[in-house]
Protein backbone atom coordinates (compact mmCIF):
# COMPACT_ATOMS: atom_id res chain seq x y z
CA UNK A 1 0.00 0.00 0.00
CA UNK A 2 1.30 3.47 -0.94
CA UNK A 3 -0.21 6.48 1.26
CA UNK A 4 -0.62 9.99 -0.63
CA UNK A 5 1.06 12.66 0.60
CA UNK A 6 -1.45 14.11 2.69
CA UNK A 7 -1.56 10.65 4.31
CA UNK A 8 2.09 10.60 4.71
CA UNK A 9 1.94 14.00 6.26
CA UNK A 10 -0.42 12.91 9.22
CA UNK A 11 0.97 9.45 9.78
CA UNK A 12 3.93 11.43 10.75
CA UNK A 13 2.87 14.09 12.89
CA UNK A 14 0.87 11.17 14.35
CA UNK A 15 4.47 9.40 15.21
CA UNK A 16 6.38 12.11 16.21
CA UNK A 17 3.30 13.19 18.99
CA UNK A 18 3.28 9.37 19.83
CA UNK A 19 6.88 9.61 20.73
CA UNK A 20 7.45 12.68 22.61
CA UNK A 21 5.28 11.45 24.88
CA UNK A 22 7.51 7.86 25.41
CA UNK A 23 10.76 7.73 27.99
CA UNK A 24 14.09 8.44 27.16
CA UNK A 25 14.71 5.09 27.03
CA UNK A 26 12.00 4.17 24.64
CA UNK A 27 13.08 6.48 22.56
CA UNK A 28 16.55 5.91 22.40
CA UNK A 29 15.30 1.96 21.98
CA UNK A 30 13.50 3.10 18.60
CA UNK A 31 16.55 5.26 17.52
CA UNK A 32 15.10 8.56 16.92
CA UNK A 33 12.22 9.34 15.12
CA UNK A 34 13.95 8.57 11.78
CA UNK A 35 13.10 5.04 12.42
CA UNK A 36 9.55 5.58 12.25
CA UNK A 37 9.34 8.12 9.53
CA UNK A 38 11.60 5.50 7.27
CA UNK A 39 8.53 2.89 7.76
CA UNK A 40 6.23 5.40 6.72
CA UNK A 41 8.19 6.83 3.51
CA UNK A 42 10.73 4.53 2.79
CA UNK A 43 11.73 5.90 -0.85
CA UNK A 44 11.91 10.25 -1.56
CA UNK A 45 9.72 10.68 -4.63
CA UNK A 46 11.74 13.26 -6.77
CA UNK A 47 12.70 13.31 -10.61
CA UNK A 48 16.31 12.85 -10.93
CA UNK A 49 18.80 9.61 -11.91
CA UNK A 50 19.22 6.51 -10.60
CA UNK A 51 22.09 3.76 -10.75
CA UNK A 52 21.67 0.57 -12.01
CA UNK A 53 21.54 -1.45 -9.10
CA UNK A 54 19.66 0.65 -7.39
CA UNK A 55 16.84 0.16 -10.31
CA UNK A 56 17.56 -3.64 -9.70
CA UNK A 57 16.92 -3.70 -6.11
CA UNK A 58 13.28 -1.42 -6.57
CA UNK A 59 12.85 -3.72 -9.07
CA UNK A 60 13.13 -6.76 -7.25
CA UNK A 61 11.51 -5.23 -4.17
CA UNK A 62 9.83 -8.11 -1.99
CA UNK A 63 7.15 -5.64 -1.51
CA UNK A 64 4.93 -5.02 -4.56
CA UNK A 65 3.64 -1.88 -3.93
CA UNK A 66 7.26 -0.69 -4.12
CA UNK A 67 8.00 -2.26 -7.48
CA UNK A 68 8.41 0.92 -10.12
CA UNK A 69 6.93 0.91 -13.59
CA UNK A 70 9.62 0.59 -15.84
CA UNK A 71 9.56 1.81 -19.48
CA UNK A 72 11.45 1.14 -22.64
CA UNK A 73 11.56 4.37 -24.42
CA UNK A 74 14.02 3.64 -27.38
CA UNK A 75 12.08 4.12 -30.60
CA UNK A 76 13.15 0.43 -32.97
CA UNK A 77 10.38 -2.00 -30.99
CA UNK A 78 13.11 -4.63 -32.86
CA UNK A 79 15.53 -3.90 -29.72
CA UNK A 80 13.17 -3.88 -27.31
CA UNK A 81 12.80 -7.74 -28.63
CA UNK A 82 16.42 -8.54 -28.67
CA UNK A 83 16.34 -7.72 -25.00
CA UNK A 84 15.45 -5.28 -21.98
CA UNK A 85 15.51 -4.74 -18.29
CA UNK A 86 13.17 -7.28 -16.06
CA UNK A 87 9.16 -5.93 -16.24
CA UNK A 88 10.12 -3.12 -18.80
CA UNK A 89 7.20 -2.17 -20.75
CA UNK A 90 8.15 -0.56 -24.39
CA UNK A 91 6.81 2.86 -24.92
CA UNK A 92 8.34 3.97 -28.06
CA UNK A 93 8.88 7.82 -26.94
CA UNK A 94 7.92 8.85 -30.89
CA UNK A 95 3.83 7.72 -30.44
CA UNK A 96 3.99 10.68 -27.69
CA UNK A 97 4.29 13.06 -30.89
CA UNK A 98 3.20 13.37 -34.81
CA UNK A 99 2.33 15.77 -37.50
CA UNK A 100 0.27 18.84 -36.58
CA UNK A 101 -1.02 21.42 -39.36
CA UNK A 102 1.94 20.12 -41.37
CA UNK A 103 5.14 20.12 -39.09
CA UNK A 104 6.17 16.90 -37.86
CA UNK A 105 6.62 15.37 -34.55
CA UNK A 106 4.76 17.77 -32.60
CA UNK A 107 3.39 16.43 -29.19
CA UNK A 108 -0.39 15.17 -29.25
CA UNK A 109 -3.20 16.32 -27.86
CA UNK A 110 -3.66 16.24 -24.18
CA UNK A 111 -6.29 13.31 -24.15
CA UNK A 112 -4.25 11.03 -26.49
CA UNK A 113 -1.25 12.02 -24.64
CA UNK A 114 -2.61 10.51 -21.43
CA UNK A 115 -4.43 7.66 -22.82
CA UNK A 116 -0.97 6.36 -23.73
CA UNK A 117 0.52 7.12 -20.70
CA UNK A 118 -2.36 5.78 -18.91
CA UNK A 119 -1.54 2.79 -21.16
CA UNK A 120 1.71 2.04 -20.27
CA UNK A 121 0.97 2.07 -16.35
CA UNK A 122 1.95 5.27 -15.73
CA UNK A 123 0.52 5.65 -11.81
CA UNK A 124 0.67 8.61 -9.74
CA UNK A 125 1.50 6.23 -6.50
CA UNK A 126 4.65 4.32 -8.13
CA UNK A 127 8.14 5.15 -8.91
CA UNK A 128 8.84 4.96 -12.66
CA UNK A 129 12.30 4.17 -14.03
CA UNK A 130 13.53 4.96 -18.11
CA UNK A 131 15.63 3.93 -19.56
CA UNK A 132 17.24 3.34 -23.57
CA UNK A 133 20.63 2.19 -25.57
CA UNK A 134 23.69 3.99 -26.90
CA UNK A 135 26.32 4.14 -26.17
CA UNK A 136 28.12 6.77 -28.60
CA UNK A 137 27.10 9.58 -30.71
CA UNK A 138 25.51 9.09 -33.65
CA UNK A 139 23.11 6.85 -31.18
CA UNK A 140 21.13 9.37 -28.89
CA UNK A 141 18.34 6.91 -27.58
CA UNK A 142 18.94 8.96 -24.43
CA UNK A 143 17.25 11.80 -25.59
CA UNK A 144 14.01 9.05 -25.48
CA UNK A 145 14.64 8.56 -22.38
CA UNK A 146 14.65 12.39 -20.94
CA UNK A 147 11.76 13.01 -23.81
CA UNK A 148 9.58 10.48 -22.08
CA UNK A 149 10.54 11.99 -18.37
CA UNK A 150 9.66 15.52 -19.58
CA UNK A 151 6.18 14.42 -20.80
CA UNK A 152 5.57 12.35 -17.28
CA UNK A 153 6.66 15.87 -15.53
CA UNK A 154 4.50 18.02 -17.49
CA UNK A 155 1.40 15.66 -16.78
CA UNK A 156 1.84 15.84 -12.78
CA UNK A 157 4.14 12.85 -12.24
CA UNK A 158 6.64 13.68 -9.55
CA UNK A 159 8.99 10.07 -8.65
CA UNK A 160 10.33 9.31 -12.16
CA UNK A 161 14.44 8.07 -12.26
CA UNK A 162 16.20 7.85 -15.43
CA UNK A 163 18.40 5.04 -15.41
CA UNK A 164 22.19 6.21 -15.32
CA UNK A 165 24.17 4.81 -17.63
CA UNK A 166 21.29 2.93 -19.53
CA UNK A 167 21.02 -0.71 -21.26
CA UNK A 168 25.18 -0.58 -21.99
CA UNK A 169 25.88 0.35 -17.96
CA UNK A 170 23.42 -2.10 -17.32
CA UNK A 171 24.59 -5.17 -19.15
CA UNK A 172 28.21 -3.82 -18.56
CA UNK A 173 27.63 -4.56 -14.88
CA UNK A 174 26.04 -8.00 -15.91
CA UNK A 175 22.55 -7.05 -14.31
CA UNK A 176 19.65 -9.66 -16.16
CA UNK A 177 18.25 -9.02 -19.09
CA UNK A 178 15.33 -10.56 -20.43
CA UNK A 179 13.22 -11.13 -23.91
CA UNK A 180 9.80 -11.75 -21.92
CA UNK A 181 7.18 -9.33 -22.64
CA UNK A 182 5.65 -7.08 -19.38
CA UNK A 183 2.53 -5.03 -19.50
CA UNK A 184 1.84 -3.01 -17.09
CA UNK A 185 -1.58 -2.28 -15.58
CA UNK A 186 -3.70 0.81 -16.63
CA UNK A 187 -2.31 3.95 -14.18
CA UNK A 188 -3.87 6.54 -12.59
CA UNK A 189 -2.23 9.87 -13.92
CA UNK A 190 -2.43 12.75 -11.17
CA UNK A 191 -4.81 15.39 -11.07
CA UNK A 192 -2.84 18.33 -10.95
CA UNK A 193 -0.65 18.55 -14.13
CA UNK A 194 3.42 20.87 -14.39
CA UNK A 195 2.00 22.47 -17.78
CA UNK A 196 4.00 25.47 -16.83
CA UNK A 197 7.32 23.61 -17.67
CA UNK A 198 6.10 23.98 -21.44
CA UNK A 199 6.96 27.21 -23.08
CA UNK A 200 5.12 28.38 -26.67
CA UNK A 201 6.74 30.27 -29.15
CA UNK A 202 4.82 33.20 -27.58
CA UNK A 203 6.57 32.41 -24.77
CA UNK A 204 9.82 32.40 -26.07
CA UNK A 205 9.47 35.38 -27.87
CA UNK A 206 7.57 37.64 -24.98
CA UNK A 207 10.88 36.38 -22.57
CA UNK A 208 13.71 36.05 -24.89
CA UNK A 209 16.15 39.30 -24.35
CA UNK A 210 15.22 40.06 -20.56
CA UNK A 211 17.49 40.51 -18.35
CA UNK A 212 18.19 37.51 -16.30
CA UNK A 213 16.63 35.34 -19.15
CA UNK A 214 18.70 32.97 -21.44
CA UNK A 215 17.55 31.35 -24.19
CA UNK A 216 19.62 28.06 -25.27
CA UNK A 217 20.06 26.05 -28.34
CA UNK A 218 20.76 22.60 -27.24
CA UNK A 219 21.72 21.31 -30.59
CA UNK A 220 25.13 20.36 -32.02
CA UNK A 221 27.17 23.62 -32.67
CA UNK A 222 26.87 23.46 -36.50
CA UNK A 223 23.37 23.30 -36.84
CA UNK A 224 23.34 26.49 -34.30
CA UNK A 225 25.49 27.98 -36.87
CA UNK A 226 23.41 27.12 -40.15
CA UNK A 227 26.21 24.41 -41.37
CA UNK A 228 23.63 21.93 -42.20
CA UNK A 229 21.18 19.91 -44.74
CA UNK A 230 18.30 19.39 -42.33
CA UNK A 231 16.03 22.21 -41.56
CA UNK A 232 13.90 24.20 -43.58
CA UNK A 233 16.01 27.50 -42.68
CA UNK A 234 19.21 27.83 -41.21
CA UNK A 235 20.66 29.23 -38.04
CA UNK A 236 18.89 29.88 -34.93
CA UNK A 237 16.50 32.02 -32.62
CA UNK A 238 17.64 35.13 -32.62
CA UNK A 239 19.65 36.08 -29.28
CA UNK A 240 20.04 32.28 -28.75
CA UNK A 241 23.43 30.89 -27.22
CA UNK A 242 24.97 27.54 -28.18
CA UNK A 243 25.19 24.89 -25.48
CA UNK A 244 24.90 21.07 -27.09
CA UNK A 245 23.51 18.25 -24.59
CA UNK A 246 26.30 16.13 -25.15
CA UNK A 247 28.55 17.62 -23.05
CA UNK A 248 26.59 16.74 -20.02
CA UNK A 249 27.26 13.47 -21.07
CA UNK A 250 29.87 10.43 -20.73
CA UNK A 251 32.09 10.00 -23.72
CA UNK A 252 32.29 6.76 -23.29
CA UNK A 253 28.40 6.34 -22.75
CA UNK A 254 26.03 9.15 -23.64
CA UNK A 255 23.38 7.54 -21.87
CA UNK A 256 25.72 8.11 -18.84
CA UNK A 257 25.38 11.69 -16.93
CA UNK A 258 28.63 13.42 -16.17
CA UNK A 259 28.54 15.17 -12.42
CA UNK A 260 27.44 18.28 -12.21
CA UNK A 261 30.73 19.45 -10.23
CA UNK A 262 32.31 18.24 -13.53
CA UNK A 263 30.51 20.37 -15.79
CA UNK A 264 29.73 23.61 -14.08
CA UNK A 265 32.74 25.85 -15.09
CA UNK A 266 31.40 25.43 -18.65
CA UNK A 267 27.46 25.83 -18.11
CA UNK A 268 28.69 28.94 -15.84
CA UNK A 269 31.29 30.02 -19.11
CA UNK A 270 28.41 29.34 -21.13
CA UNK A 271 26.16 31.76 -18.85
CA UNK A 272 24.24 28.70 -17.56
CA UNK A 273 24.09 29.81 -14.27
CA UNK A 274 21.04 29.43 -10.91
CA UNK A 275 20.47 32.75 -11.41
CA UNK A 276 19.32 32.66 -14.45
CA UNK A 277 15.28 31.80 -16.10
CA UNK A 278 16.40 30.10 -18.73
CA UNK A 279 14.55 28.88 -21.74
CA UNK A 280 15.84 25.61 -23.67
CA UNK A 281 15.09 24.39 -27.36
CA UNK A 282 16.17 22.30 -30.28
CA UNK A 283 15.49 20.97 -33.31
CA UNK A 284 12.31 19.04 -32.20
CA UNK A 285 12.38 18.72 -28.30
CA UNK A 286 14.60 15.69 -27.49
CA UNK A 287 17.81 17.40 -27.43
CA UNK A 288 15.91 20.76 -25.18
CA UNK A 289 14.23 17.57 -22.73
CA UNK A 290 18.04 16.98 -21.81
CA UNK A 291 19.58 19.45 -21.27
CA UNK A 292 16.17 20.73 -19.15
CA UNK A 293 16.28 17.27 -17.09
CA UNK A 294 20.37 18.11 -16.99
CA UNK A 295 19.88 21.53 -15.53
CA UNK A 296 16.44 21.04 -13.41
CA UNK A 297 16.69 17.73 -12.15
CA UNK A 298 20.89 17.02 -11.33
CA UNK A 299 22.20 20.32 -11.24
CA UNK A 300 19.02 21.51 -9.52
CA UNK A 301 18.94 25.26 -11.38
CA UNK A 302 14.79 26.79 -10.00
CA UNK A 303 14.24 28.39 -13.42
CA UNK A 304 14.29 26.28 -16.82
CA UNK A 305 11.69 25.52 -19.18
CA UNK A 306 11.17 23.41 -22.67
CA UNK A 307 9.63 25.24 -26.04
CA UNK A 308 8.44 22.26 -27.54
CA UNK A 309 7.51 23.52 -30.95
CA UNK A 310 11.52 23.99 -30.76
CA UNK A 311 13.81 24.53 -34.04
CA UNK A 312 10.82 22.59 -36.47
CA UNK A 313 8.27 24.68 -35.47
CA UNK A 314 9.72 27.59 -35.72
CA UNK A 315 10.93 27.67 -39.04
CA UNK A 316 8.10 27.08 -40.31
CA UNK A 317 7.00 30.30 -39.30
CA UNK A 318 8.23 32.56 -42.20
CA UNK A 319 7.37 35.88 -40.61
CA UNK A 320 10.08 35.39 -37.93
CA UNK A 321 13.49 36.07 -38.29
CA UNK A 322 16.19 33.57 -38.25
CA UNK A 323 20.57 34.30 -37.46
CA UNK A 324 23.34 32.07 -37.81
CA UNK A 325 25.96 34.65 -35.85
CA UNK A 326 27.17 33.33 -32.26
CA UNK A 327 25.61 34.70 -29.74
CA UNK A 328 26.78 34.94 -25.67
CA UNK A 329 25.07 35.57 -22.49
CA UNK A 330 24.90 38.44 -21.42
């Protein structure tokens, strides 16, 4: 059984009135009141990273109610059948998106949005854990990974992990893998949704160029620039700054986050600083969702949001203007 919050909340002023009123040497006998507040709330529900053994051990929790739902995001359902971690239920990230009034991958609806994630056992009372493959650049099934997290955030849920490391840490430390399917009962998504973590291109373009605001193109440095054969138009936002995801990540496994201590002389070079409200995008949202989860959720910054229309959407709107110069925060 998993209590809400509110539950939680009066179980353990209950407790701590219930011991103030025992002997010293009762107390001492319990050893403190963190011995009763770790029955009620064993686990922190928070949105950040998780190793892989200490997925394996929530996933092989003797209690059920502790189990997590675990989802396959990675997008060819062909490696999901060549193998995956124990009860992993495939979600490919790209049904979460598709074309809308002509640009592609745009995210769905909001009631086809949660009937999938309803779906896939996405539950308001459980711990989910994400996880994908890739190890090295071109392969950035990671970016499934923090996609899928963003989309759980925006719709209210508040204890997702993603896996550190992924599949290649995971097999690397020889943890099972398995070929048998898992499906997950329907969830229970939460009533109150994070929709303010989503920024329009109103947004962007009513914040972009305040002071204390920073708006960041998380793509690879030479599609910043223009130096490509993908998009419609070339460059970027103007008054964007460059800052790709993949430096927040492993070399050796960019499904692998590198410590923030690591990286903060060159988000704070970059003017990725606390400080700051700062406004992410890229060419269609997977690259932004990183370096968002990155800078939210394991460096902690209060302030940073995701335009999801990103780079896609907004070329297709002729009437604004496009640069390829470099810009830096100011």
């Amino acid at each position: 059984m998993i209590w809400s919050p509110d539950v939680q909340t009066e179980v353990k002023t209950m407790l701590i009135r219930l011991v103030s009123r025992l002997s010293t040497s009762v107390r001492s006998a319990l050893l403190g009141i963190g011995c009763c507040l770790a029955l009620v709330n064993p686990a922190r529900a928070e949105i950040g990273i998780i190793s892989p053994a200490e997925a394996k051990a929530l996933i092989e929790s003797p209690d059920a109610a502790r189990r997590p739902v675990v989802l396959d995001s990675r997008g060819g359902y062909k490696d999901y059948f060549r193998g995956h971690l124990p009860t992993a239920h495939h979600i490919n990230f790209d049904t979460l998106r598709g074309t809308d009034h002509g640009v592609p991958v745009q995210y769905l609806p909001d009631d086809l949005t949660k009937a999938l994630l309803v779906r896939a056992g996405v539950d308001r009372s459980r711990t989910h854990l994400i996880y994908a493959w890739g190890e090295q650049l071109p392969n950035d099934e990671i970016l499934s990974a923090s996609m899928v997290a963003y989309v759980l955030e925006k719709f209210g849920v508040e204890d997702v992990r993603i896996v550190d490391g992924g599949l290649p840490e995971w097999k690397k430390q020889k943890l099972p893998v398995t070929q048998e399917y898992f499906g997950n009962p329907a969830g229970t998504l939460p009533e109150k949704e994070h929709k303010e973590i989503a920024l329009t291109v109103k947004d962007v373009l009513a914040r972009k160029g305040r002071p204390g605001v920073v708006l960041v193109d998380a793509r690879p440095h030479n599609e910043y620039l223009g130096e490509d054969e993908i998009w419609l138009r070339k460059g970027h936002i103007p008054g964007a700054i460059s800052f790709h995801w993949a430096r927040l990540m492993d070399t050796d496994n960019t499904h692998k986050f590198r410590p923030f201590e690591t990286v903060k002389q060159d988000l704070a070079k970059a003017g990725l600083t606390p400080d700051k409200e700062i406004l992410v995008y890229c060419g269609t949202s997977r690259e932004g969702s990183l370096l968002r989860f990155y800078l939210k959720h394991v460096a902690k910054y209060p302030s940073v949001r995701l335009y999801e229309g990103s780079w896609k959407e907004y070329v297709s709107l002729k009437e604004l203007p496009a640069e390829t110069k470099e810009n830096v925060a100011k």
